[in-house]
N, C-alpha and C. Protein backbone atom coordinates (compact mmCIF):
# COMPACT_ATOMS: atom_id res chain seq x y z
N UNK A 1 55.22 23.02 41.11
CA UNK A 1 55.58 22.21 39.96
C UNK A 1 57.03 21.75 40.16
N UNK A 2 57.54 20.65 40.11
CA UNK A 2 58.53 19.83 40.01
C UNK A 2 59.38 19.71 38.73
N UNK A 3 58.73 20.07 38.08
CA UNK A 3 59.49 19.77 36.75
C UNK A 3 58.94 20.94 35.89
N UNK A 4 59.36 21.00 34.97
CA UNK A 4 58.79 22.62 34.50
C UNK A 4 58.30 22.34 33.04
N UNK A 5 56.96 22.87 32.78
CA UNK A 5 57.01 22.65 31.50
C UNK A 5 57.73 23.16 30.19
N UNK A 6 57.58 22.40 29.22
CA UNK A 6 59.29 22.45 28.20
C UNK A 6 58.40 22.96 27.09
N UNK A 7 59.11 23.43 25.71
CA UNK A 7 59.25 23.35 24.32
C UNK A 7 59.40 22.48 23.92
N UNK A 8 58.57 22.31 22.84
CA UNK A 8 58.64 20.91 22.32
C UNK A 8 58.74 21.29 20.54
N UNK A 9 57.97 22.31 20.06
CA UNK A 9 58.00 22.16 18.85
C UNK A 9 57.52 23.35 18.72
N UNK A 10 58.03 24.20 17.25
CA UNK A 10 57.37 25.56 16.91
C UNK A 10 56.90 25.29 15.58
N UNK A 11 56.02 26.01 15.36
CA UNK A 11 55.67 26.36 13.87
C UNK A 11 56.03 27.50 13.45
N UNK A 12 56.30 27.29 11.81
CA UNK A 12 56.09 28.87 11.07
C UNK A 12 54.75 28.44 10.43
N UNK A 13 54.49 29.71 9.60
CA UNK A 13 53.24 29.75 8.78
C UNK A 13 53.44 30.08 7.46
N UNK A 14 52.76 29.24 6.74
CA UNK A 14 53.02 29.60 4.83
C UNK A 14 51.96 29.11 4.27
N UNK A 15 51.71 29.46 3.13
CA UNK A 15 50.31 29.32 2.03
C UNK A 15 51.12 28.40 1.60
N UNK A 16 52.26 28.02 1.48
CA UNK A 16 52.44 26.65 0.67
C UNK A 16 53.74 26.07 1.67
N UNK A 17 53.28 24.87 2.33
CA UNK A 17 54.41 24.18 3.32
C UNK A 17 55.14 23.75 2.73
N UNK A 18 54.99 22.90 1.17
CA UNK A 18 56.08 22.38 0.35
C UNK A 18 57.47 23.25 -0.09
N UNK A 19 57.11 24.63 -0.56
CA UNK A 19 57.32 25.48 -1.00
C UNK A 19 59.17 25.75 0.18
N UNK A 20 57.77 26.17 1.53
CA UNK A 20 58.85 26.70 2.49
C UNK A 20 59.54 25.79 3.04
N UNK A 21 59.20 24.42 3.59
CA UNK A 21 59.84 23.58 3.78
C UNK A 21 61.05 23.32 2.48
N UNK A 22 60.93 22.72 1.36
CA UNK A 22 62.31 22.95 0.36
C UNK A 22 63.15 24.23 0.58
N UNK A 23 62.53 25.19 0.98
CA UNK A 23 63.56 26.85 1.63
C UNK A 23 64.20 26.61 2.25
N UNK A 24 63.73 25.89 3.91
CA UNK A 24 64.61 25.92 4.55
C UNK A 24 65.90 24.44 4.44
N UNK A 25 65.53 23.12 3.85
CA UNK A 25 65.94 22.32 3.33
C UNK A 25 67.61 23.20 3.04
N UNK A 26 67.28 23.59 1.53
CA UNK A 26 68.14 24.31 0.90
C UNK A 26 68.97 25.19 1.89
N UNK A 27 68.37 26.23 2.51
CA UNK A 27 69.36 27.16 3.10
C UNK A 27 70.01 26.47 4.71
N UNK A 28 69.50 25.83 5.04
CA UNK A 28 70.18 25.22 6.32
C UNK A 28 70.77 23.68 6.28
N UNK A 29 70.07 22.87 5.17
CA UNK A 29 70.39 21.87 5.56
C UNK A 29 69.91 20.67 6.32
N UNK A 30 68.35 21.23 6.40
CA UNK A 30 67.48 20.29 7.21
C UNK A 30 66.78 18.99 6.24
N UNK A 31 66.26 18.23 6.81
CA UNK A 31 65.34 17.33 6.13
C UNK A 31 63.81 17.90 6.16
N UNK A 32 63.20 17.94 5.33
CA UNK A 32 61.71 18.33 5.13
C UNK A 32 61.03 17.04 4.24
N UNK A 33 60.31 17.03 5.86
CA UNK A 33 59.26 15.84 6.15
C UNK A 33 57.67 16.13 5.54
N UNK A 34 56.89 15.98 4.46
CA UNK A 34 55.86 15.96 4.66
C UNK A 34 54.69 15.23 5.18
N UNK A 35 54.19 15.71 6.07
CA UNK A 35 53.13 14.87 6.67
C UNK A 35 51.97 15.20 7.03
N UNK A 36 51.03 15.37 5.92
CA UNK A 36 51.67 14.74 4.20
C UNK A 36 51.39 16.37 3.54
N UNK A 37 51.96 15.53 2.96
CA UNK A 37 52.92 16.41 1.79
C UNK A 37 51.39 17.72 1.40
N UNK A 38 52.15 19.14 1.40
CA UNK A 38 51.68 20.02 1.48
C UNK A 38 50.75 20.76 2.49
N UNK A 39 50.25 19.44 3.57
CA UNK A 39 49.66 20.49 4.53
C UNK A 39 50.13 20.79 5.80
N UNK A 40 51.30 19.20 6.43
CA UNK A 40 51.97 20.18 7.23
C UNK A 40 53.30 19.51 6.78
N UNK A 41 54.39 20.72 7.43
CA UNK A 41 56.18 19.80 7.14
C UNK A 41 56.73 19.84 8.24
N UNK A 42 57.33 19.20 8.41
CA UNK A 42 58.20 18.87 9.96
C UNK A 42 59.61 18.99 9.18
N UNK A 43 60.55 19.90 9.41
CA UNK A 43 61.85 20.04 9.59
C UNK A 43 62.42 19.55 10.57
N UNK A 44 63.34 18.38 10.34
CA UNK A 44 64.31 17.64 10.96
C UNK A 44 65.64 18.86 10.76
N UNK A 45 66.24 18.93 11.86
CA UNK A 45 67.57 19.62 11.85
C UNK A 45 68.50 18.21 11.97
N UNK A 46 67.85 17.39 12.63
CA UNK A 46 69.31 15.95 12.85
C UNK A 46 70.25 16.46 14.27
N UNK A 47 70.68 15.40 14.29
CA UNK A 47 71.71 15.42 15.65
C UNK A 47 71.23 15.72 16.63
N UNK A 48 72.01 16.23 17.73
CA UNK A 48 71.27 16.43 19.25
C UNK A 48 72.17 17.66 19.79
N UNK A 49 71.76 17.82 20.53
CA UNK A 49 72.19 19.37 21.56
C UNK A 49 73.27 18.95 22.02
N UNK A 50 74.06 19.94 22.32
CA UNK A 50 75.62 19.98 22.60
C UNK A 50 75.63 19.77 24.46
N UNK A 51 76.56 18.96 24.78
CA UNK A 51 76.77 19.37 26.47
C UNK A 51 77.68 20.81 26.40
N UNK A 52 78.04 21.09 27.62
CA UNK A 52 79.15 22.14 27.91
C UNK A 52 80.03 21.82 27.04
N UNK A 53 80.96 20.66 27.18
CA UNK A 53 82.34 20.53 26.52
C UNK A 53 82.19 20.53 25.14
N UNK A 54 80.90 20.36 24.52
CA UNK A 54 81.00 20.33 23.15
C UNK A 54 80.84 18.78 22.46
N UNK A 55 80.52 17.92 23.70
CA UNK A 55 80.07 16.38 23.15
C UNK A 55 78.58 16.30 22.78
N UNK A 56 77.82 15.74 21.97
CA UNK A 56 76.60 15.18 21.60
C UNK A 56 76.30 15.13 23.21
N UNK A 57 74.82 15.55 23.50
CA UNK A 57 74.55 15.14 24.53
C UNK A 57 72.60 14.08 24.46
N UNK A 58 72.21 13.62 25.21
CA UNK A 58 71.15 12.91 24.85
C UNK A 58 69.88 12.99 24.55
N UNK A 59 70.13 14.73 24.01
CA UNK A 59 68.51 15.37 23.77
C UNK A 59 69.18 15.77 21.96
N UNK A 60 67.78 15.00 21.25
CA UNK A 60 67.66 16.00 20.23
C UNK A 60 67.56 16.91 19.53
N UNK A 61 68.17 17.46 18.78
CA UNK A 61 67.82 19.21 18.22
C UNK A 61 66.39 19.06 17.75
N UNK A 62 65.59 20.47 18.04
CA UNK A 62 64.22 20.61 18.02
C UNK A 62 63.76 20.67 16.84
N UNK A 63 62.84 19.96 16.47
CA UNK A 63 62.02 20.17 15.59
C UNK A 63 61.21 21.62 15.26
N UNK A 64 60.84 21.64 13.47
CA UNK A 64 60.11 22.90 13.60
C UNK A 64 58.76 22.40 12.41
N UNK A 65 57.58 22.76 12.09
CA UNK A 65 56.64 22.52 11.96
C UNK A 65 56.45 23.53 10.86
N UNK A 66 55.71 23.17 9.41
CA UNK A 66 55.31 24.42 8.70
C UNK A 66 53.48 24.39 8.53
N UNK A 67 52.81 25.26 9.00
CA UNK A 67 51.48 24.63 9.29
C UNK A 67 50.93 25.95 8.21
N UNK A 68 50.17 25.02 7.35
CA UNK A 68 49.21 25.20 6.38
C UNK A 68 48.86 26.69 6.60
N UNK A 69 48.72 28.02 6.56
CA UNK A 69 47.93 29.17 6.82
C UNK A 69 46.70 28.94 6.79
N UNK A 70 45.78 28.30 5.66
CA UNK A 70 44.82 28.46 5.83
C UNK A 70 44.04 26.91 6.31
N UNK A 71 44.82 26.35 7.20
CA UNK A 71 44.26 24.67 7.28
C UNK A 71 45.49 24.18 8.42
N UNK A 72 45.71 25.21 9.38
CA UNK A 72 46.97 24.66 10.76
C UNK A 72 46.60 23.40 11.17
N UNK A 73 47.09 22.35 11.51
CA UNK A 73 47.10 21.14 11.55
C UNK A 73 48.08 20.79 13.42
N UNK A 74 47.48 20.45 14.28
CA UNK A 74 46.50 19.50 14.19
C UNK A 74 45.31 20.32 14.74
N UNK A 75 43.92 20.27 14.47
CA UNK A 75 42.87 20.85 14.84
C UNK A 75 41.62 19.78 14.75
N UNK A 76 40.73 19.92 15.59
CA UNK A 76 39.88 18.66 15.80
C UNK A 76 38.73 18.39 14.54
N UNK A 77 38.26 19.89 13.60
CA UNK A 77 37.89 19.89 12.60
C UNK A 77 38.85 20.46 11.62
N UNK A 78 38.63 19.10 10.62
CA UNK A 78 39.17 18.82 9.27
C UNK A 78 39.15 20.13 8.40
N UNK A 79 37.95 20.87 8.16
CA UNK A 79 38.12 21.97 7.62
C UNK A 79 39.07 23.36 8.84
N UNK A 80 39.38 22.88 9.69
CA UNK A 80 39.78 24.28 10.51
C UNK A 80 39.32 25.28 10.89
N UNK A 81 39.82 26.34 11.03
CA UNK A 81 39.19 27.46 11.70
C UNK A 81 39.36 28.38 10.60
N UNK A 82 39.38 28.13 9.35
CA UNK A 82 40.05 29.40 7.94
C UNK A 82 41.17 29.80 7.91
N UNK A 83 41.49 31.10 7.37
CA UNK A 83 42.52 31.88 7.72
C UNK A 83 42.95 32.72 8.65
N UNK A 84 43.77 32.91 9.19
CA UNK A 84 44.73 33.26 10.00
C UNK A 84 45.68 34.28 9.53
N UNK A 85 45.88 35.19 9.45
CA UNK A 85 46.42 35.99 8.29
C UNK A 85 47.59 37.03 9.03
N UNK A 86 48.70 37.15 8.93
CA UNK A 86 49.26 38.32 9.61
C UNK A 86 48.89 39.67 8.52
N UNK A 87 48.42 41.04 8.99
CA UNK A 87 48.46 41.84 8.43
C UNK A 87 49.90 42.04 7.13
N UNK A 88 49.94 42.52 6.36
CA UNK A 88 50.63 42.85 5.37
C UNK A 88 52.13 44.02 5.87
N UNK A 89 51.21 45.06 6.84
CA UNK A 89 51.63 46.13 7.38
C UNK A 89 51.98 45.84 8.61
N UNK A 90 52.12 44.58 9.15
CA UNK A 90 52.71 44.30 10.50
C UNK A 90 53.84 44.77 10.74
N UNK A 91 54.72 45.44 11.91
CA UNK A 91 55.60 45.86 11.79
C UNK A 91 56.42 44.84 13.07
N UNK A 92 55.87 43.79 13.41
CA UNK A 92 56.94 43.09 14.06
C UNK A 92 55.92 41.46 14.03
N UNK A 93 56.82 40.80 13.03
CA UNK A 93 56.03 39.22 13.50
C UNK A 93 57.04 38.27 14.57
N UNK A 94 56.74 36.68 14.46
CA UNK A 94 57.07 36.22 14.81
C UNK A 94 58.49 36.11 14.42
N UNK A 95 59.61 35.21 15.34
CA UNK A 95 61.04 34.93 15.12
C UNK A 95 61.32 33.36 15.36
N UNK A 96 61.99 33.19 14.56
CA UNK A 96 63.13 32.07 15.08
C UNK A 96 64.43 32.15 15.42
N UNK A 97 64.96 31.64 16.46
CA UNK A 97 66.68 32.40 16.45
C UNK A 97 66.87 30.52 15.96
N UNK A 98 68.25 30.55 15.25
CA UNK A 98 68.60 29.62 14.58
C UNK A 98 70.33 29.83 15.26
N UNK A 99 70.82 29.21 16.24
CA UNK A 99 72.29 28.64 16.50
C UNK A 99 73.04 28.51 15.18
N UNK A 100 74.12 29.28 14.44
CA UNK A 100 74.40 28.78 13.47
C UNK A 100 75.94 27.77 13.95
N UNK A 101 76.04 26.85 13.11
CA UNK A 101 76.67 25.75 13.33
C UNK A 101 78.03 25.98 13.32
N UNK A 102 79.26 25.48 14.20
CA UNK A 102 80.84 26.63 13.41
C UNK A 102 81.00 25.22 11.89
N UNK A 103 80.29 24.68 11.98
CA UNK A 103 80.58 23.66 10.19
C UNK A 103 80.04 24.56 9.39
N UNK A 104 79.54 25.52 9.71
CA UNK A 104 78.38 25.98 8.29
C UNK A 104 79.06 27.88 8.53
N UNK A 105 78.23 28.76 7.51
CA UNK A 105 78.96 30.09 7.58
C UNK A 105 77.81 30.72 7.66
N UNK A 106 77.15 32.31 8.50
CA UNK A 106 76.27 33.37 8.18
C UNK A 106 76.12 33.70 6.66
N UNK A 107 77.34 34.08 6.10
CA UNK A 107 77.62 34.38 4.37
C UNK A 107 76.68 33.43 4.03
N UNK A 108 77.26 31.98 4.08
CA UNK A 108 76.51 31.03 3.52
C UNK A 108 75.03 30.78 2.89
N UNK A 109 74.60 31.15 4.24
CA UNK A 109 73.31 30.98 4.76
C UNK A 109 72.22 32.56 4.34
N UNK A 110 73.08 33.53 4.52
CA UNK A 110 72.27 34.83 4.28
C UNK A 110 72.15 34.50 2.81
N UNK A 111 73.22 33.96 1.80
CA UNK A 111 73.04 34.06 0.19
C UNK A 111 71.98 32.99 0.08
N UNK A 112 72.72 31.81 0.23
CA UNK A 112 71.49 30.81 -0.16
C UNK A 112 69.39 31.24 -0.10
N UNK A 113 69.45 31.98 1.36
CA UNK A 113 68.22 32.67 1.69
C UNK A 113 67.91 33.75 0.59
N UNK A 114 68.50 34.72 0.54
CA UNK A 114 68.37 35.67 -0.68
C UNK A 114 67.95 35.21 -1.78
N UNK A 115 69.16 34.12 -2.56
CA UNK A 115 69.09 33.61 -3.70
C UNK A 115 67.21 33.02 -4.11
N UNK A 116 66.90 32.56 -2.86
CA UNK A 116 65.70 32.03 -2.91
C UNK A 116 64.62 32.75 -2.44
N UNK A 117 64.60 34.24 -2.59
CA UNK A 117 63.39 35.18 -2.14
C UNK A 117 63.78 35.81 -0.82
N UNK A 118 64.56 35.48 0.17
CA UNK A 118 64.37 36.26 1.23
C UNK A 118 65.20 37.59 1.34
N UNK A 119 64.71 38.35 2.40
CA UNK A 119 64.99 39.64 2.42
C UNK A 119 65.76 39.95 3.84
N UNK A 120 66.63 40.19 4.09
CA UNK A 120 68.00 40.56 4.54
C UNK A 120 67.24 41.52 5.27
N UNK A 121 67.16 41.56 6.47
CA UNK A 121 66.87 42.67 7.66
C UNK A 121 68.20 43.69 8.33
N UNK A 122 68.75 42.70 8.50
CA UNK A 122 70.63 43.22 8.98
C UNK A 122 71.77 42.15 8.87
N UNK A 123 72.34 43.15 9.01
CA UNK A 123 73.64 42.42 9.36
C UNK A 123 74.89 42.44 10.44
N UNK A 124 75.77 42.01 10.62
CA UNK A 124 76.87 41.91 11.72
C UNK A 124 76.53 43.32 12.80
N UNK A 125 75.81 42.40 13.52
CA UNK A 125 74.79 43.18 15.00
C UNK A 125 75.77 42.58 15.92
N UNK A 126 76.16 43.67 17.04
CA UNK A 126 76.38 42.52 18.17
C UNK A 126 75.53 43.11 19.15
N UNK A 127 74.85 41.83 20.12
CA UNK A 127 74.05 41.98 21.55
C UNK A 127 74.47 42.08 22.30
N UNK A 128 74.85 42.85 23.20
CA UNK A 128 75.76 42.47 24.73
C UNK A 128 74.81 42.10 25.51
N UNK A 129 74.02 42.69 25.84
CA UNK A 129 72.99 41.40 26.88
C UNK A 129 73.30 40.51 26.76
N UNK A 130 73.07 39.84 25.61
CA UNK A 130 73.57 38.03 25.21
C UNK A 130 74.77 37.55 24.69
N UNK A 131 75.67 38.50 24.48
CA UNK A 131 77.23 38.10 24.50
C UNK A 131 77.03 37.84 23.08
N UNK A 132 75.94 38.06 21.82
CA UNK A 132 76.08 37.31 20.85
C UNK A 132 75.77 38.25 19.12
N UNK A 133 76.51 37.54 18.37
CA UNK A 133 76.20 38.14 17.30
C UNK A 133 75.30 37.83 16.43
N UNK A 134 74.70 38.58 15.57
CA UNK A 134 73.29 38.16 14.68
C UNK A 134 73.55 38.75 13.61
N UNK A 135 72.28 38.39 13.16
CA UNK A 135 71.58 38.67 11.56
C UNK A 135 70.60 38.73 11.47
N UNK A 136 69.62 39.19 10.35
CA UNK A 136 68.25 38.65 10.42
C UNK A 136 67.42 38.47 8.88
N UNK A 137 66.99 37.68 8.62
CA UNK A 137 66.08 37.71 7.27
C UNK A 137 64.87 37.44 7.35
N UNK A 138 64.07 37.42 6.54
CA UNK A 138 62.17 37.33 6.72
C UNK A 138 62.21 36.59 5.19
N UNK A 139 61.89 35.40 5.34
CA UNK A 139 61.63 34.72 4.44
C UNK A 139 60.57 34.69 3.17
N UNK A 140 60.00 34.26 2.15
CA UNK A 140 59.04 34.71 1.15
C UNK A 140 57.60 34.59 1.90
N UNK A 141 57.61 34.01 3.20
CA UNK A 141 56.25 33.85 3.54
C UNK A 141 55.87 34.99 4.81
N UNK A 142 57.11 35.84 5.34
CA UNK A 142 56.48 36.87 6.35
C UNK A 142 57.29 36.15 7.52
N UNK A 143 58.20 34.77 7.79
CA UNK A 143 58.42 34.49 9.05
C UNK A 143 59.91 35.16 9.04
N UNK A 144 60.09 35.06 10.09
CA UNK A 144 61.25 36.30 10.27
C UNK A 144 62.47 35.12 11.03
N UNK A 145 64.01 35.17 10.68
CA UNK A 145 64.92 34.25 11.29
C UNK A 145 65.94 35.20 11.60
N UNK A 146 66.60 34.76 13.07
CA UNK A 146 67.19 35.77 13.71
C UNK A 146 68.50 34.24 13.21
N UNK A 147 69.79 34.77 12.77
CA UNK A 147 71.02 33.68 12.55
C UNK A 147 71.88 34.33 14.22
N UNK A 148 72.69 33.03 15.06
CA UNK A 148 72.94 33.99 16.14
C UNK A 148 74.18 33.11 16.26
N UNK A 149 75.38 33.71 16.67
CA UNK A 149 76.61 33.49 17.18
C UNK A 149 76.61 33.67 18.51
N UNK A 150 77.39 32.55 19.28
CA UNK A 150 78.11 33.05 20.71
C UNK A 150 79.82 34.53 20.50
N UNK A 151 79.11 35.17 21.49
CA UNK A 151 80.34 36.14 21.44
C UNK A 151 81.99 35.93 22.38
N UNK A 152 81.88 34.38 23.24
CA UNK A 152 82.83 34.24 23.48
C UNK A 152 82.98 34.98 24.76
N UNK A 153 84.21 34.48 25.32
CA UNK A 153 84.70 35.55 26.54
C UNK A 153 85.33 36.34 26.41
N UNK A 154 85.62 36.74 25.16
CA UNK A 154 86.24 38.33 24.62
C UNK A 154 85.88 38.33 23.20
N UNK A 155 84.93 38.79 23.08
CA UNK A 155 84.68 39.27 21.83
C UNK A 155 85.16 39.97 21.02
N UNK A 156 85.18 39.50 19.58
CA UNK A 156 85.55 40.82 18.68
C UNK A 156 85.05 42.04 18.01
N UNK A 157 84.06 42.98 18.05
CA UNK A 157 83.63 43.80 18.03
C UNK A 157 84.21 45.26 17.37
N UNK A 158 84.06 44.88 15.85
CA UNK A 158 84.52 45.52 14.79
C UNK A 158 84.14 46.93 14.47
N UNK A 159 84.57 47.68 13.20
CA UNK A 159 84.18 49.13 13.51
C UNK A 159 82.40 48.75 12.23
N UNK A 160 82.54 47.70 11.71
CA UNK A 160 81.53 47.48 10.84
C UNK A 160 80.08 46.78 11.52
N UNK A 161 80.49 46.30 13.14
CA UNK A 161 79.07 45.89 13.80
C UNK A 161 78.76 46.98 14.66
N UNK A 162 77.20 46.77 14.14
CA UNK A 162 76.30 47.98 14.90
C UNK A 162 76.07 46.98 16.46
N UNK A 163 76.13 47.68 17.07
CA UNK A 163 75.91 46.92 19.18
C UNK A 163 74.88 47.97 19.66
N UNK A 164 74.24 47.08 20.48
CA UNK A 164 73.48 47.67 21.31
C UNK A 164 73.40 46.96 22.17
């Protein structure tokens, strides 16, 4: 293979796309697209991916998809395949890691999420594998968002972040 195949688009999953799409709207700042309205949403983040130096470069930031739970879209029959259900008692679902922006704040973003149902997993983590710092919340529908910082070429690494 010559070229490698790419990412193009993720979904989360929710009993109501309107619902979660206005969630993430609100807490990040995206546009929420219905198309159409309630069975699937396309979250626009806007702008494009950074080069090295920190200029706009000529790829867009990725899209994300909220697909119906019980009616995922696109599927070749109209009624679908039913439900799809993550157990209740799952003890690890899916993730999104979300780049947070240096225009925007973690604080920010963890309250706004709260304020609106979600549930706070952790806080000020640092990764050394990945040089980077996190967070994490699980939203009212079960999808889980990892918030992630670059740690820089010298990190700061406080007595209040847990590392591993």
């Amino acid at each position: 293979m010559t070229y490698p195949n790419t990412l193009i688009f993720a979904d989360l999953i929710s009993d109501d796309p309107s619902a979660t799409g206005d969630f993430y709207a609100a807490v990040f700042g995206w546009t929420n697209e219905g198309r159409p309205e309630g069975v699937f949403h396309r979250l626009v983040p806007g702008g494009m991916m950074l080069n090295p130096d920190g200029s706009d470069s000529e790829v867009g930031n990725f899209h994300i998809g909220i697909s119906h739970s019980r009616n995922a879209r696109p599927h070749p029959r109209i009624e679908s395949l039913g439900v799809r259900k993550i157990p209740d008692d799952a003890t690890h679902r899916s993730r999104l890691w979300i780049l947070v922006s240096e225009d925007d704040s973690v604080e920010r973003i963890l309250a706004e999420a709260e304020k609106r149902g979600a549930e706070i997993l952790w806080r000020d983590h640092y990764w050394k594998e990945f040089n980077g710092f996190n967070e994490g919340f699980r939203d009212p529908w079960g999808n889980e968002i990892i918030l992630w910082r670059k740690g820089g070429p010298d990190p700061e690494i406080g007595p209040e972040k847990t590392v591993e």
